[in-house]
Protein backbone atom coordinates (compact mmCIF):
# COMPACT_ATOMS: atom_id res chain seq x y z
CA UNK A 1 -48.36 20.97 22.54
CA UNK A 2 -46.30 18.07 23.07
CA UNK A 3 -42.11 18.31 23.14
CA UNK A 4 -41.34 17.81 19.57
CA UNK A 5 -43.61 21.13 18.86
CA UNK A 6 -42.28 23.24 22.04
CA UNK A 7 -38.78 22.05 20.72
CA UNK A 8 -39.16 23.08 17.04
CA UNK A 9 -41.19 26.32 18.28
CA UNK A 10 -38.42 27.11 20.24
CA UNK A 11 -35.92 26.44 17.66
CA UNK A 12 -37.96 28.55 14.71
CA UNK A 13 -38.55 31.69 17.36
CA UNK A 14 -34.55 32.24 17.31
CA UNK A 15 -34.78 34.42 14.19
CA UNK A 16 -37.13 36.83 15.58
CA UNK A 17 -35.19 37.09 18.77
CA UNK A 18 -31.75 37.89 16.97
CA UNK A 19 -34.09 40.01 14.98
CA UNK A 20 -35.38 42.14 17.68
CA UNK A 21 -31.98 42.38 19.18
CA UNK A 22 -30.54 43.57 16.07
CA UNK A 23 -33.12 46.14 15.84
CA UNK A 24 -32.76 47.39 19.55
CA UNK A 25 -28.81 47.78 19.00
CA UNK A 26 -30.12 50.48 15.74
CA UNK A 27 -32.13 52.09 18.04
CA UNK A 28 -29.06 52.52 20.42
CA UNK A 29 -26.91 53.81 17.43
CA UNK A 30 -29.57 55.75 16.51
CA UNK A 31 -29.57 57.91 20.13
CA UNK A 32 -25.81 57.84 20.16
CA UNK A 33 -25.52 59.50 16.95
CA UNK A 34 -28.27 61.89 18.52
CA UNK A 35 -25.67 62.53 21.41
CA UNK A 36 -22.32 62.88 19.64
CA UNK A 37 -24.20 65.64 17.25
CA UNK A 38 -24.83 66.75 20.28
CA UNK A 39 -21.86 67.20 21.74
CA UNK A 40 -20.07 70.41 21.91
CA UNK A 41 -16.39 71.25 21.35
CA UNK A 42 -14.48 73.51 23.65
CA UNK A 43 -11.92 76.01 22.28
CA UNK A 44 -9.60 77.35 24.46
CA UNK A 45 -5.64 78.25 24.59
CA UNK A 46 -5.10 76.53 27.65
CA UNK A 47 -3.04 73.50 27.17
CA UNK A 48 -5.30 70.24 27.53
CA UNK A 49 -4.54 67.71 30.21
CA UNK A 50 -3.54 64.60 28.50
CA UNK A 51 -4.65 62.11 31.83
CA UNK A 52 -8.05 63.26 31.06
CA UNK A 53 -10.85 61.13 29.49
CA UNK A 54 -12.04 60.76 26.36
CA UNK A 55 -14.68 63.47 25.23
CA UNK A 56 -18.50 62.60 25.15
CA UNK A 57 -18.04 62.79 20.95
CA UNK A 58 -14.90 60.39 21.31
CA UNK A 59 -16.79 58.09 23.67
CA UNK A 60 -19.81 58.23 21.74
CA UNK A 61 -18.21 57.67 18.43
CA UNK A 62 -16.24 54.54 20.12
CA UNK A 63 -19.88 52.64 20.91
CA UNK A 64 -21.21 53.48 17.85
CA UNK A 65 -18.37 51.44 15.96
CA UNK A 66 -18.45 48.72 18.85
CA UNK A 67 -22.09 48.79 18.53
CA UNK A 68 -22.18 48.55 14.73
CA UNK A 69 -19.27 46.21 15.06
CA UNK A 70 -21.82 43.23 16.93
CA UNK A 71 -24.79 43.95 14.22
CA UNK A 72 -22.92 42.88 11.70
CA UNK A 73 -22.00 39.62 13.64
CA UNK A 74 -25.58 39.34 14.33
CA UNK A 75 -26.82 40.06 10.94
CA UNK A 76 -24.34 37.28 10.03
CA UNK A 77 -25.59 34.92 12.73
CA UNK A 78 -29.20 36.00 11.58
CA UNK A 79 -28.54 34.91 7.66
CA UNK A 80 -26.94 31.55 8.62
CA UNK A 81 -30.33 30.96 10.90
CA UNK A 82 -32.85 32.24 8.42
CA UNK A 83 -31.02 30.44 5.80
CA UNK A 84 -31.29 26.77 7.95
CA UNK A 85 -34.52 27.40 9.07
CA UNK A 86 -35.85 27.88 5.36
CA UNK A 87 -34.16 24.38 4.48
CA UNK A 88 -35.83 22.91 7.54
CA UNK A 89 -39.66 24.57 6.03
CA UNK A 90 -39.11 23.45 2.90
CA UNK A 91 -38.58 19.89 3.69
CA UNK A 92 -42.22 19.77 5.34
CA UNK A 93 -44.15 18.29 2.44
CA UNK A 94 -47.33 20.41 2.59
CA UNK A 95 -46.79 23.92 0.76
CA UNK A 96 -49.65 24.97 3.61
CA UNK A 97 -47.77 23.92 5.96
CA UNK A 98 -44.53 25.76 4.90
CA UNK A 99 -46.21 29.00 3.91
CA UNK A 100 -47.61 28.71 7.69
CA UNK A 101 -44.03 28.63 9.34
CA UNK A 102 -42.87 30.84 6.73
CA UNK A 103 -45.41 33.69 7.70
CA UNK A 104 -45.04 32.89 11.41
CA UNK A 105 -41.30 32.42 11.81
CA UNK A 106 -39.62 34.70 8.84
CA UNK A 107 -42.01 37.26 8.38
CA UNK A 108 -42.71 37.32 11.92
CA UNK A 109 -46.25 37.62 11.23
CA UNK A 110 -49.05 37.79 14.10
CA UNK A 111 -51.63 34.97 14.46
CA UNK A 112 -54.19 37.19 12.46
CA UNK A 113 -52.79 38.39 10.28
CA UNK A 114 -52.03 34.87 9.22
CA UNK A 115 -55.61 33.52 9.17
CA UNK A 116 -56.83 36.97 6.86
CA UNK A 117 -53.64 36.63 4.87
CA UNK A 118 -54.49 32.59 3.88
CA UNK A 119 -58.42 33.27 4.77
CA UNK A 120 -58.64 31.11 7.27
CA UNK A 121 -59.89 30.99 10.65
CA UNK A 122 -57.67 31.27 13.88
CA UNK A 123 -58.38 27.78 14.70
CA UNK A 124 -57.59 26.64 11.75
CA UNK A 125 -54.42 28.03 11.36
CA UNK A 126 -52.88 26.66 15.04
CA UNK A 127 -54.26 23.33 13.65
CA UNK A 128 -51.97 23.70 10.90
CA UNK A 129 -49.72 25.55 12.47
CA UNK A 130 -49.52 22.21 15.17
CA UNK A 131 -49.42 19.89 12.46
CA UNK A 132 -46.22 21.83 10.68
CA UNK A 133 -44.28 21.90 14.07
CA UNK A 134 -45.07 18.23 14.03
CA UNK A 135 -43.41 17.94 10.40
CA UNK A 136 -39.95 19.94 11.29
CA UNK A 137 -37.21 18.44 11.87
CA UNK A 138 -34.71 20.41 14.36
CA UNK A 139 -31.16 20.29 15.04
CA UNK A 140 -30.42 17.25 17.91
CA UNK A 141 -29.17 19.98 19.91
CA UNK A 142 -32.62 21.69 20.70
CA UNK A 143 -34.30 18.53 20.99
């Protein structure tokens, strides 16, 4: 690959990167709403120190909104990306080319299953997958 292609790569990879950090963050929700249903409550008639901490629920509760809190931002982040890099594919002039990078880089799809989806060998599909990286024009900032 030369350093147009490792630049544009680079550049079209982003989504799935935001993407798989938006999904571990729901897996962390996910196992704190495990804990905090979890959690217990204490009754008792003994006045409650107020120096004390928070409770697991409260602190538990508190991550999940922080933690919900950043997806958004990301999902946010991950719409403005998606939406650029879908202007950048569809100023490649070859619809191959496009539906390449499009399977690759917004479905997220595996080498493979790109060649059975467009019937195509492997090797055919990194040709065309070289030639597309070729074709995209990235942002002067990742060049």
């Amino acid at each position: 690959m030369n350093k147009h292609q490792v630049a544009a790569k680079k550049y079209l990879s982003q989504a799935f990167g935001l993407n798989q950090r938006i999904e571990s963050k729901l897996g962390q929700i996910e196992e704190l709403h495990d804990l905090a249903t979890k959690a217990t409550v204490t009754y008792s008639d003994m006045p409650r120190n107020p120096n004390k901490g928070h409770s697991r629920l409260e602190d538990a509760v508190i991550k999940i909104i922080e933690l919900e809190n950043e997806i958004n931002k990301d999902m946010v982040e991950l719409v403005e990306l998606k939406k650029d890099i879908i202007r950048r594919i569809k100023a490649v002039e070859s619809t191959e080319l496009q539906t390449v990078l499009e399977l690759r880089y917004l479905s997220y799809m595996r080498w493979e299953e790109i060649a059975i989806e467009l019937g195509y060998g492997i090797d055919n599909v990194f040709r065309l997958h070289r030639n597309a990286l070729d074709e995209i024009k990235i942002p002067k900032t990742i060049q």
